[in-house]
N, C-alpha and C. Protein backbone atom coordinates (compact mmCIF):
# COMPACT_ATOMS: atom_id res chain seq x y z
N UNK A 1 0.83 -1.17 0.00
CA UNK A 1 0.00 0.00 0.00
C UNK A 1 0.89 1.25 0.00
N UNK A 2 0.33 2.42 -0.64
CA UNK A 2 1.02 3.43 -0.55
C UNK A 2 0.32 4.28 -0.02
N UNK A 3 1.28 5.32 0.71
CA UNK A 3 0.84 6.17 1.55
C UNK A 3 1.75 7.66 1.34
N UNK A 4 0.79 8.62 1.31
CA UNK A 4 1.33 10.17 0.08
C UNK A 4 1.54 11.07 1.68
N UNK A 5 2.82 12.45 1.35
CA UNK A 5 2.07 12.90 2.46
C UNK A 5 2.94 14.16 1.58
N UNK A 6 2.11 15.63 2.00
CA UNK A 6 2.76 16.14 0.77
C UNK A 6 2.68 18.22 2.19
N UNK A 7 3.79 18.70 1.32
CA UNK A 7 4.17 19.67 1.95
C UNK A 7 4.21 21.12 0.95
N UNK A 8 3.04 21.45 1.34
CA UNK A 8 3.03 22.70 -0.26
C UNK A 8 3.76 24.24 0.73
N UNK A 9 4.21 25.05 -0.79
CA UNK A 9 4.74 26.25 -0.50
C UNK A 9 5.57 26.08 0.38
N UNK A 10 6.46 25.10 0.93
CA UNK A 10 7.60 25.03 0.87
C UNK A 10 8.29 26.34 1.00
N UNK A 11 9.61 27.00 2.00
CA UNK A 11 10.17 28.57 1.36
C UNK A 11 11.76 27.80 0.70
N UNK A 12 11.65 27.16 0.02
CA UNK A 12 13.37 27.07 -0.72
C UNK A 12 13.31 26.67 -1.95
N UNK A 13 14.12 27.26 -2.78
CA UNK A 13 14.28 26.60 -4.21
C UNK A 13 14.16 25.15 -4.53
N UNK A 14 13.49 24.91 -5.52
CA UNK A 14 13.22 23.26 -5.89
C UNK A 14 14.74 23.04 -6.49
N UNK A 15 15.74 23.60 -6.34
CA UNK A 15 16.80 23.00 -7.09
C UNK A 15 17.74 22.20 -6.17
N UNK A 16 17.35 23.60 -4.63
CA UNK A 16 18.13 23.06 -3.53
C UNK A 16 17.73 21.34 -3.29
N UNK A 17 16.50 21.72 -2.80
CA UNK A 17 15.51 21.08 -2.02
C UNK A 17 15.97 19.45 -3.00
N UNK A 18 16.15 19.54 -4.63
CA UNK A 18 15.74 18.18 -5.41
C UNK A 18 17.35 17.05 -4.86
N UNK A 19 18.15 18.01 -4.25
CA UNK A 19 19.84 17.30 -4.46
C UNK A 19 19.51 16.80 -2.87
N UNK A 20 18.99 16.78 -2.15
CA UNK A 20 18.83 16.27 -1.00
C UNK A 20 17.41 15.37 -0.85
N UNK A 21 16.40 15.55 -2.02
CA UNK A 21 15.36 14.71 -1.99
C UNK A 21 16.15 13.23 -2.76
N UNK A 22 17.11 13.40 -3.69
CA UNK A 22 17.65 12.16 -4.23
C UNK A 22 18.47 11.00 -3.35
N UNK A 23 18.99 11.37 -1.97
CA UNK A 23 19.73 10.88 -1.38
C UNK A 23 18.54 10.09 -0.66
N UNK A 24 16.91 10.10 -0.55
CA UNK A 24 16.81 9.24 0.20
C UNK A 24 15.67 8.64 -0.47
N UNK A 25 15.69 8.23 -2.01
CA UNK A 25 15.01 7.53 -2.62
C UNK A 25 15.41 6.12 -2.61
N UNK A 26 14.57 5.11 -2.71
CA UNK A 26 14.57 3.85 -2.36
C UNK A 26 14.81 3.47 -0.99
N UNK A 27 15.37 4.45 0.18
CA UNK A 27 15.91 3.67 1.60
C UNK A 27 14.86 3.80 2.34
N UNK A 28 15.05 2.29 3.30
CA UNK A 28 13.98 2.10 4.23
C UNK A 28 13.99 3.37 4.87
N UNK A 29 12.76 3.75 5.61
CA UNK A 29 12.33 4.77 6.43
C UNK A 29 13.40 5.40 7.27
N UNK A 30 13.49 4.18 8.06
CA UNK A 30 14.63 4.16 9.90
C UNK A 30 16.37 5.02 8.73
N UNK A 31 16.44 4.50 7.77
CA UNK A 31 17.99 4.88 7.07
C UNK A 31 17.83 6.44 6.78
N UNK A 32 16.43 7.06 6.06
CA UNK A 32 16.42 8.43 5.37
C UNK A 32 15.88 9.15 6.39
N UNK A 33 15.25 8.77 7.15
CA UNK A 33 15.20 10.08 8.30
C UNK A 33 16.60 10.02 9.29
N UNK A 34 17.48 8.77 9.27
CA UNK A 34 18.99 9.51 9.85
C UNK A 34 19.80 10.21 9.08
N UNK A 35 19.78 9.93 7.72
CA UNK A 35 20.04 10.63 6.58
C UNK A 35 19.90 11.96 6.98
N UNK A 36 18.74 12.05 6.71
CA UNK A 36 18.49 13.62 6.57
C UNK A 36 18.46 14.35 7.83
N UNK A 37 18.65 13.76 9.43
CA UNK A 37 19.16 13.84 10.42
C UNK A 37 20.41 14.81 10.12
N UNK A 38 21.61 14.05 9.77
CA UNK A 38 22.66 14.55 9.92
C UNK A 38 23.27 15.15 8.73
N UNK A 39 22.07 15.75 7.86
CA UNK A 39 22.30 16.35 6.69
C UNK A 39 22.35 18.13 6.95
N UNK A 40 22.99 19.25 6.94
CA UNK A 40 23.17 20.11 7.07
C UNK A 40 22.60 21.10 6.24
N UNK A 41 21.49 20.82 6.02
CA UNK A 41 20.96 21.83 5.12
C UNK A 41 19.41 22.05 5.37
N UNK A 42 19.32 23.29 5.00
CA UNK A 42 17.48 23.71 5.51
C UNK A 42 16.69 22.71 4.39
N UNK A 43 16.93 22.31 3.43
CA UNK A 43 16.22 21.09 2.74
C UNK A 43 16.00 19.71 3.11
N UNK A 44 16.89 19.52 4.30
CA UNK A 44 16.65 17.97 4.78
C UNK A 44 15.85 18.24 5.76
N UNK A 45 16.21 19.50 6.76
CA UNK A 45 14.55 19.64 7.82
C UNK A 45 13.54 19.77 7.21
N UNK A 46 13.10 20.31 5.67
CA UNK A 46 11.92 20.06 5.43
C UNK A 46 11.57 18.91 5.07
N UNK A 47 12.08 18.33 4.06
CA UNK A 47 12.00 17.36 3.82
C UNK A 47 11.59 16.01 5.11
N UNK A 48 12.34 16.20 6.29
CA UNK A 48 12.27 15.24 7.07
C UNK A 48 11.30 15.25 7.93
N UNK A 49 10.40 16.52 7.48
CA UNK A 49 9.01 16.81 8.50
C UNK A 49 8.48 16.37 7.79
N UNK A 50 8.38 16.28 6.35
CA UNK A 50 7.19 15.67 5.61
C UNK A 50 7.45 13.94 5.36
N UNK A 51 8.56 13.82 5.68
CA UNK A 51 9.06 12.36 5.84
C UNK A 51 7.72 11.73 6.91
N UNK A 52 8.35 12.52 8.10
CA UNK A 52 7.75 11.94 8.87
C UNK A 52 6.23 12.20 9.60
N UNK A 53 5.66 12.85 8.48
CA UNK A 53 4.22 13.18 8.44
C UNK A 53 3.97 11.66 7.48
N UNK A 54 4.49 11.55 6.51
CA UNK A 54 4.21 10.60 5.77
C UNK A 54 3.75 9.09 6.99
N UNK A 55 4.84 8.85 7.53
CA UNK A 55 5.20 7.63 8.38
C UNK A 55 4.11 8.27 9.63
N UNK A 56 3.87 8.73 9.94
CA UNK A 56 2.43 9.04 11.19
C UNK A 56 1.24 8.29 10.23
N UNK A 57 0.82 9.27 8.88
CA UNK A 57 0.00 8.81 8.05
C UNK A 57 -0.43 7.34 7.49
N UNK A 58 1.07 6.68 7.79
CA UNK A 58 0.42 5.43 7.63
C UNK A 58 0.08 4.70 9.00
N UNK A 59 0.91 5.04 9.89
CA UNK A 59 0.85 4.19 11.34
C UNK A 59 -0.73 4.62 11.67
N UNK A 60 -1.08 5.72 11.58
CA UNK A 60 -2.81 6.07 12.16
C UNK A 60 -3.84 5.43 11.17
N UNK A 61 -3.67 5.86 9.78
CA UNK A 61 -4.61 6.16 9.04
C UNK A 61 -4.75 4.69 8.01
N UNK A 62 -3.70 3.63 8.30
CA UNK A 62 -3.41 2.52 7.29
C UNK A 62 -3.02 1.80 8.29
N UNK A 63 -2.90 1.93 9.75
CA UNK A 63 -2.61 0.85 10.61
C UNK A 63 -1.03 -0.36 9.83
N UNK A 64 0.26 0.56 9.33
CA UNK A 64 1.22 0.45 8.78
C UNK A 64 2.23 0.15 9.79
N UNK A 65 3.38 -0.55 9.46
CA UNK A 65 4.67 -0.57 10.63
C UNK A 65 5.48 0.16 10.05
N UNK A 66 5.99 1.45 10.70
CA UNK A 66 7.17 2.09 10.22
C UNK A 66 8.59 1.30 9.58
N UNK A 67 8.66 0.05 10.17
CA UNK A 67 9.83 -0.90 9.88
C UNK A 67 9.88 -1.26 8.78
N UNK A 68 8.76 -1.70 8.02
CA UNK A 68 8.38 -1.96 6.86
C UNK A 68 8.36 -0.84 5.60
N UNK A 69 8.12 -0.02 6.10
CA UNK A 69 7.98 0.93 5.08
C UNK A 69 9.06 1.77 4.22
N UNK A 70 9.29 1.57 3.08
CA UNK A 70 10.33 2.16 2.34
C UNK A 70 10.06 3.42 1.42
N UNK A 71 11.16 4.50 1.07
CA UNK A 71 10.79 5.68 0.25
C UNK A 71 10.78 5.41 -1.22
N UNK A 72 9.36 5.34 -1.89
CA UNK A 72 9.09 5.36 -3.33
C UNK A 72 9.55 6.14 -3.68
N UNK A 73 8.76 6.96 -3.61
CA UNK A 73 9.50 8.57 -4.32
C UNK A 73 9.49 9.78 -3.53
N UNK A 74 10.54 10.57 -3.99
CA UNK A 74 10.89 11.72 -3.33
C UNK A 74 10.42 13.68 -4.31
N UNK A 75 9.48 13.36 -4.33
CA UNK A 75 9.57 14.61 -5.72
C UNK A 75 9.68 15.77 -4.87
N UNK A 76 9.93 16.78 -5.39
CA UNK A 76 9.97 18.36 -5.59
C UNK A 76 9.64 19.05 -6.77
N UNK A 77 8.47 19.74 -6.51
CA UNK A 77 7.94 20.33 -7.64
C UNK A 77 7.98 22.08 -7.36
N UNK A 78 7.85 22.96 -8.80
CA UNK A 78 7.94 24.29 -8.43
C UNK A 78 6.39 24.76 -7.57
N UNK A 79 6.85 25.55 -6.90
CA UNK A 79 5.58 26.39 -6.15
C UNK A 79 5.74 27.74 -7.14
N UNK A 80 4.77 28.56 -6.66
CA UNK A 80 4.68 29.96 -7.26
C UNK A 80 6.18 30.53 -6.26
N UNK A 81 6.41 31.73 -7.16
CA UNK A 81 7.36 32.52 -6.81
C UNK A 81 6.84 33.40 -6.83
N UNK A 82 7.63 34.41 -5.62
CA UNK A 82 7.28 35.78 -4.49
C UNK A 82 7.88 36.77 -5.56
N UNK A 83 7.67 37.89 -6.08
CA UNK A 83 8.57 39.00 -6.96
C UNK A 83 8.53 39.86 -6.04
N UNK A 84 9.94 40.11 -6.14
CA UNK A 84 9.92 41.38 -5.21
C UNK A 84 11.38 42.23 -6.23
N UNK A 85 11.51 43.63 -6.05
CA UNK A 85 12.55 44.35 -6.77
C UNK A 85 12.80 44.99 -6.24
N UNK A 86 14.82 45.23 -6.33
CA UNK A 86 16.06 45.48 -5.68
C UNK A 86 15.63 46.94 -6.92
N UNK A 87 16.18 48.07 -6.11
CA UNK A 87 16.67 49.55 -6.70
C UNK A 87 18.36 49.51 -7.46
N UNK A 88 18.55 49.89 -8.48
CA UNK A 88 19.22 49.38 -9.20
C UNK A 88 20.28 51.04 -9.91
N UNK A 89 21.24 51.06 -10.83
CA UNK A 89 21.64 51.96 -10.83
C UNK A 89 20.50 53.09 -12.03
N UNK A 90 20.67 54.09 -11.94
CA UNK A 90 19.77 55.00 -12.86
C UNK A 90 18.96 55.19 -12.90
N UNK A 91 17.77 54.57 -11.55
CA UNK A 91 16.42 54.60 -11.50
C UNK A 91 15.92 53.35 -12.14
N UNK A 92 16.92 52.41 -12.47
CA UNK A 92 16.61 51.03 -12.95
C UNK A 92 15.99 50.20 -11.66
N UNK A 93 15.28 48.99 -11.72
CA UNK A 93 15.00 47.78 -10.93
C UNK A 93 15.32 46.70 -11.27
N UNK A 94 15.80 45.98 -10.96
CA UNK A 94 16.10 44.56 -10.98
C UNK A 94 14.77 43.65 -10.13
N UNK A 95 14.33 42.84 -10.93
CA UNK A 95 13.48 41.59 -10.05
C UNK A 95 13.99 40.84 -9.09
N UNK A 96 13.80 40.49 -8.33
CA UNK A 96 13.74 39.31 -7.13
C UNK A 96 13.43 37.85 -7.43
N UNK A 97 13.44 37.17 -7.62
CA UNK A 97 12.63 35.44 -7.20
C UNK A 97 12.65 34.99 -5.72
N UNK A 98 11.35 35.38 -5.00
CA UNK A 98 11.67 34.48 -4.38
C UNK A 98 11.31 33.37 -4.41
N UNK A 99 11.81 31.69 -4.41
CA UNK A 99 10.90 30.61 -4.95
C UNK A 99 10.83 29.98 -3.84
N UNK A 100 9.30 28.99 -3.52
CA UNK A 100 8.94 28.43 -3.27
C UNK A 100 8.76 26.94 -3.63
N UNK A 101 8.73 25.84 -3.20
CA UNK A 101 8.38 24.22 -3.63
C UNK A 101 7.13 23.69 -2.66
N UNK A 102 6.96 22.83 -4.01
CA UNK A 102 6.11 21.25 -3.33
C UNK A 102 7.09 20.13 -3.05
N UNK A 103 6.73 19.49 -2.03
CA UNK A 103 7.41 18.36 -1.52
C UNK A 103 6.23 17.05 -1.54
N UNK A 104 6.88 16.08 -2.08
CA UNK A 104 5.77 14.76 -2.48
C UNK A 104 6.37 13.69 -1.49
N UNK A 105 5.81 13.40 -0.70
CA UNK A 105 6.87 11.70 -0.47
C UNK A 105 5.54 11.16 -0.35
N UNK A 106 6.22 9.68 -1.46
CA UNK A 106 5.06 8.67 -1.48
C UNK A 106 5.98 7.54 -0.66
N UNK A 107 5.66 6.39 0.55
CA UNK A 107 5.98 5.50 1.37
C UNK A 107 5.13 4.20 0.69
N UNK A 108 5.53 3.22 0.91
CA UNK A 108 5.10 1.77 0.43
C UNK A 108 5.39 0.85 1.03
N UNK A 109 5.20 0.00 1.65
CA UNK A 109 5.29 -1.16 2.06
C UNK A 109 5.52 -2.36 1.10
N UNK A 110 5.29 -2.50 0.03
CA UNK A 110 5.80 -3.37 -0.44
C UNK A 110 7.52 -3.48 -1.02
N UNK A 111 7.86 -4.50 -1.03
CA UNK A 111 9.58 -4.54 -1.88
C UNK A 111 9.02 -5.02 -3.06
N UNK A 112 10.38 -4.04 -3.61
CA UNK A 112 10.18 -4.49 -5.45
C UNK A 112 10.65 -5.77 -5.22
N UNK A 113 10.42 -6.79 -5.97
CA UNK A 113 11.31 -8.32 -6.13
C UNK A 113 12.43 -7.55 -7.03
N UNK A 114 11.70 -7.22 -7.71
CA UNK A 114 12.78 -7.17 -9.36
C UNK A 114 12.87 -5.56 -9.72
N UNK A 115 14.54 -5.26 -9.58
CA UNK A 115 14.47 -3.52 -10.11
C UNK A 115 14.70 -3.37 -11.20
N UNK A 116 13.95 -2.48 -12.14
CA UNK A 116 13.91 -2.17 -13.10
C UNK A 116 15.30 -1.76 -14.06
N UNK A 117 15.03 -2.62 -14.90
CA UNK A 117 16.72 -2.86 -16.04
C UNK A 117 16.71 -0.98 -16.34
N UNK A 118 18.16 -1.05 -16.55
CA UNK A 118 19.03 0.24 -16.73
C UNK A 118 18.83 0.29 -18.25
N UNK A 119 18.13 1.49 -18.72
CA UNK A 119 18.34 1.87 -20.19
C UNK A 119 19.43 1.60 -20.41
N UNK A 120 19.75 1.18 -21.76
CA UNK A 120 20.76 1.33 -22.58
C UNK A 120 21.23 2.49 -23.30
N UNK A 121 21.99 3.16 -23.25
CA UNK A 121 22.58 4.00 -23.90
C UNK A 121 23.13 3.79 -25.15
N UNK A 122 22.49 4.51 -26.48
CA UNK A 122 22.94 4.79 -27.38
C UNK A 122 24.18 5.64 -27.54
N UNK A 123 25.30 5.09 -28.64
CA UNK A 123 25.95 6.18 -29.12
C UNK A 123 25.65 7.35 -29.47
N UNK A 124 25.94 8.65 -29.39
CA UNK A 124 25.68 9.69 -29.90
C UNK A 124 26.61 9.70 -31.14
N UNK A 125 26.60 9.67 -32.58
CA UNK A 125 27.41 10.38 -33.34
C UNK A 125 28.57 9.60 -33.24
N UNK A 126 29.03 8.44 -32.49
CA UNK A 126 30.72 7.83 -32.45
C UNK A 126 30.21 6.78 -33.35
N UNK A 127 31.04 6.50 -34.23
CA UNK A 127 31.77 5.02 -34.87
C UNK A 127 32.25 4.16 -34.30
N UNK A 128 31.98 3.01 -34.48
CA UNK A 128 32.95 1.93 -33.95
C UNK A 128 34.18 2.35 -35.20
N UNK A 129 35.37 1.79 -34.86
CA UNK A 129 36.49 1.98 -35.53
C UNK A 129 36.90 0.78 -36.43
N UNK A 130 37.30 1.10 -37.36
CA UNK A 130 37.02 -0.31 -39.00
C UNK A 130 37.79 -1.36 -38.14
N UNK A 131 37.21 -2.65 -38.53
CA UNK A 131 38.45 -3.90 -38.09
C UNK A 131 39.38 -3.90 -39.27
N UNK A 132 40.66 -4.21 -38.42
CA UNK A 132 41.83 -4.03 -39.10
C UNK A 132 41.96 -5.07 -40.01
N UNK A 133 41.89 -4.83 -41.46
CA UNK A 133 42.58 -5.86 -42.31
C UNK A 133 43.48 -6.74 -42.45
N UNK A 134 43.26 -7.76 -42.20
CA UNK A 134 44.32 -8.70 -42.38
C UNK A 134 45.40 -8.54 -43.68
N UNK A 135 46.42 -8.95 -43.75
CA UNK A 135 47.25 -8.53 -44.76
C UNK A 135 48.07 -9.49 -45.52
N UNK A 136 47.72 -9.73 -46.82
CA UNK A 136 48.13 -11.33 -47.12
C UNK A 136 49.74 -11.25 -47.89
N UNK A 137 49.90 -12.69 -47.15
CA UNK A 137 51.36 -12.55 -47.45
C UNK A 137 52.11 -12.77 -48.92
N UNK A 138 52.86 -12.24 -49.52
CA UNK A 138 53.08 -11.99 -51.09
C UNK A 138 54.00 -13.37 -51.02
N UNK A 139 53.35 -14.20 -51.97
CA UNK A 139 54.16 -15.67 -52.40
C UNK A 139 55.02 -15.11 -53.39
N UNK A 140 56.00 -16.32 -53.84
CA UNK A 140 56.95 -15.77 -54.75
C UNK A 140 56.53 -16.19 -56.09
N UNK A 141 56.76 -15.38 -57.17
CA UNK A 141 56.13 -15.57 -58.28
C UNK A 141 54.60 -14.57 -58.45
N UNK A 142 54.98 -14.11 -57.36
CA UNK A 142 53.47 -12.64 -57.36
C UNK A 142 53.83 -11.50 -57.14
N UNK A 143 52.97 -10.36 -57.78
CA UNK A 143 53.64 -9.46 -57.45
C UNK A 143 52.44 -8.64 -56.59
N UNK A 144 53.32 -7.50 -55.89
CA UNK A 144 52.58 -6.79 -54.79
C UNK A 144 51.74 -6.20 -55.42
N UNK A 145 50.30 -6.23 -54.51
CA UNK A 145 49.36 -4.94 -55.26
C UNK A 145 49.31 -3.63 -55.24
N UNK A 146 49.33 -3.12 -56.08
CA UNK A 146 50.01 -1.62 -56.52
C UNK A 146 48.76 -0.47 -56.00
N UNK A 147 49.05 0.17 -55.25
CA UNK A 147 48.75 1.36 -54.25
C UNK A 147 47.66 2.30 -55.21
N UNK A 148 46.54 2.61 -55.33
CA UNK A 148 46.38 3.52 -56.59
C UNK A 148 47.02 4.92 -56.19
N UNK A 149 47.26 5.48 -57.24
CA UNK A 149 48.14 6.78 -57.48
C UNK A 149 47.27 8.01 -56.68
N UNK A 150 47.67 8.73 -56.10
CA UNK A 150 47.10 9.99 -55.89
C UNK A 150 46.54 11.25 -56.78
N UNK A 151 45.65 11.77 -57.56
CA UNK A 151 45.56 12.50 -58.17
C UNK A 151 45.62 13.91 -57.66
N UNK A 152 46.57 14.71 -58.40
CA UNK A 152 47.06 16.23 -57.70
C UNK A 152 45.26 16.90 -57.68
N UNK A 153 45.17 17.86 -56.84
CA UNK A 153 44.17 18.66 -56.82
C UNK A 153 44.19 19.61 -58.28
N UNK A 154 43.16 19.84 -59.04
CA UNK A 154 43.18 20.67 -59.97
C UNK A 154 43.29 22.15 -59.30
N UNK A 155 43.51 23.26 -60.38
CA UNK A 155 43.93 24.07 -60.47
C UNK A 155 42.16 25.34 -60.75
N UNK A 156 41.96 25.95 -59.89
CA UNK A 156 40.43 26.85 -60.11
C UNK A 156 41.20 27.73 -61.46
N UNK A 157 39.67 27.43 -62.10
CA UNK A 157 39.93 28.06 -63.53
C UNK A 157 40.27 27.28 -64.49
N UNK A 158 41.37 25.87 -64.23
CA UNK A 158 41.49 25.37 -65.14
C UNK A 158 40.70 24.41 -65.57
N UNK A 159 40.75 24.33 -67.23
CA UNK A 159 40.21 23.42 -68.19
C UNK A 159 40.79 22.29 -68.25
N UNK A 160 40.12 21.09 -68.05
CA UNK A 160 40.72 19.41 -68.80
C UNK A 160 41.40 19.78 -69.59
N UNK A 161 42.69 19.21 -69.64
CA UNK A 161 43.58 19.02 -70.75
C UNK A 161 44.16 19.84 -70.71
N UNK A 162 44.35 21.71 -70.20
CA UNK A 162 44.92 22.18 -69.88
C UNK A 162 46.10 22.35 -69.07
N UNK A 163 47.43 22.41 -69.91
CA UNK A 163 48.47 22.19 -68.64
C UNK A 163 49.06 23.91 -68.45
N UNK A 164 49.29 23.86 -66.89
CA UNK A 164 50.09 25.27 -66.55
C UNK A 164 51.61 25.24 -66.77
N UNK A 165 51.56 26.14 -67.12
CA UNK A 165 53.70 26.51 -67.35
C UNK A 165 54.15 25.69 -66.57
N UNK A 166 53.55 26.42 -64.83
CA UNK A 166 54.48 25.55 -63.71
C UNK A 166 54.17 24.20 -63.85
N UNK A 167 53.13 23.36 -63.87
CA UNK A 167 53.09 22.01 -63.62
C UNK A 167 53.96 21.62 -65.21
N UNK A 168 54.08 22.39 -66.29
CA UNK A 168 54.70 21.48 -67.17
C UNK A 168 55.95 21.20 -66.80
N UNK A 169 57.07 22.87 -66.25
CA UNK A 169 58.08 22.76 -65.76
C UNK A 169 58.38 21.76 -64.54
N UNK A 170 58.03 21.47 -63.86
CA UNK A 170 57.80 20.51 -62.83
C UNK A 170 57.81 19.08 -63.85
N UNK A 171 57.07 18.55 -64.76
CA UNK A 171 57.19 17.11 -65.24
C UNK A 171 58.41 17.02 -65.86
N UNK A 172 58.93 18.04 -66.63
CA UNK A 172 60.05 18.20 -67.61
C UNK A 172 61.29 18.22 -67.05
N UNK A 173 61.40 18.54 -65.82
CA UNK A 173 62.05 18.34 -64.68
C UNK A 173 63.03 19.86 -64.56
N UNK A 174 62.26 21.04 -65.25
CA UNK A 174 62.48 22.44 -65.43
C UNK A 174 63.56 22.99 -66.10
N UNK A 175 64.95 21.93 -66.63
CA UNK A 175 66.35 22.61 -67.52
C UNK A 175 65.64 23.39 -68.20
N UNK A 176 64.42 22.79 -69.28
CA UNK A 176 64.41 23.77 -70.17
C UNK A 176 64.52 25.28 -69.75
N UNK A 177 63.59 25.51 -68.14
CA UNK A 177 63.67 26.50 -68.09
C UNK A 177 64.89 27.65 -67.90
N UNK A 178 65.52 26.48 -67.26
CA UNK A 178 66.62 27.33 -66.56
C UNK A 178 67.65 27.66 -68.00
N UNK A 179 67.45 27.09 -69.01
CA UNK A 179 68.15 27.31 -70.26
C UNK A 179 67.74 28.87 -71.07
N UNK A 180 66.09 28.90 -70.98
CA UNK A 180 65.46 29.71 -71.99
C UNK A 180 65.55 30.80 -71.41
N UNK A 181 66.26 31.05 -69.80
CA UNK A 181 66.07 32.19 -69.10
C UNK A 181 67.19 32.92 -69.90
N UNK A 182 67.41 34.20 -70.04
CA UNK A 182 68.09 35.09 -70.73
C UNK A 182 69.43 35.33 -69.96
N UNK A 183 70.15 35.06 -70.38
CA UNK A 183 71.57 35.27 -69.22
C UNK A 183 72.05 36.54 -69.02
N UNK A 184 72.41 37.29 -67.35
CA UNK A 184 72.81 38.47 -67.04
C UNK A 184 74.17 38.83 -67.17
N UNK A 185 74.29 40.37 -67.59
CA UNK A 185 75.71 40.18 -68.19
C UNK A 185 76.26 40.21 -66.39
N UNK A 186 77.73 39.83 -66.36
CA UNK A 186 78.41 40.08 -65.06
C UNK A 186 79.55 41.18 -65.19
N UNK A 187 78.83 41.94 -66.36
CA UNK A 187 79.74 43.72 -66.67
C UNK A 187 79.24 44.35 -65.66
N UNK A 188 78.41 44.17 -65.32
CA UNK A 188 77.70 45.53 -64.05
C UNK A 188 78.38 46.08 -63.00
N UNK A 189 78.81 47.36 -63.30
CA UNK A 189 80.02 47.88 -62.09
C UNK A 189 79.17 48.78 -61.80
């Protein structure tokens, strides 16, 4: 059986309040109210009043054994927020929040047998990485397989079949050029 016991308008942020409601989800009763005993924060005294409003609620109202009883769930939900505004420079205001929460604790007496399997996580965006190729060994009387060639990046602007000065000088292995260049006299005084 479950048994709700719930704590509205709350005065503390649901952000505080949610990092101290997580520490006592799933533990028997007797474990999360020492928990939140020796927890140092204004979120575990609230929390631990509505804990233990919960655990009255069942002992009166469900004739329940506190011993038995374990924390289902722990929620924190937003309450309305208080506006209030700070004077600011230039005749400006700045807003306030002040926030408020709901506090949920649901108690149960029963044990799960079986806890619920852990999603699986998908990759985001990663590859597995290629399996490595095996690499066969060159018998004699064979020859190795030949690498294909790299093709140079073309040239913007140029036409198929078009060759540039420089790439011709480059295949020709450039004498011509260095021949056709005009020679300087070494009269120059």
């Amino acid at each position: 059986m479950e048994v709700r016991s719930v704590y509205k308008y709350a005065r503390i942020s649901p952000k505080k309040a949610r990092d101290v409601a997580r520490e006592i989800q799933g533990l028997p009763v007797s474990d999360a109210i020492d928990t939140l005993d020796f927890t140092p924060k204004k979120a575990a005294f609230l929390i631990g009043k509505t804990l233990k409003s919960a655990v009255a609620n069942a002992e009166n109202n469900h004739d329940l054994a506190a011993d038995d009883l374990h924390v289902k769930e722990a929620n924190i939900s937003e309450g309305p927020s208080f506006r209030r505004y700070k004077p600011r420079a230039r005749g400006s205001a700045s807003a306030i929040r002040k926030r408020t929460s709901h506090i949920y604790i649901i108690l149960t007496d029963e044990i799960e047998a079986e806890e619920k399997p852990v999603r699986e996580r998908k990759s985001r965006g990663r590859k597995k990485p290629p399996a490595p190729q095996e690499e066969k060994p060159v018998e004699a009387g064979e020859e190795a397989p030949e690498e294909a060639e790299e093709e140079a990046p073309a040239v913007e602007g140029a036409v198929e079949g078009e060759v540039s000065a420089e790439e011709a000088d480059r295949e020709s292995g450039g004498e011509e050029a260095e021949e056709a260049a005009p020679e300087e006299d070494e009269t120059k005084q």
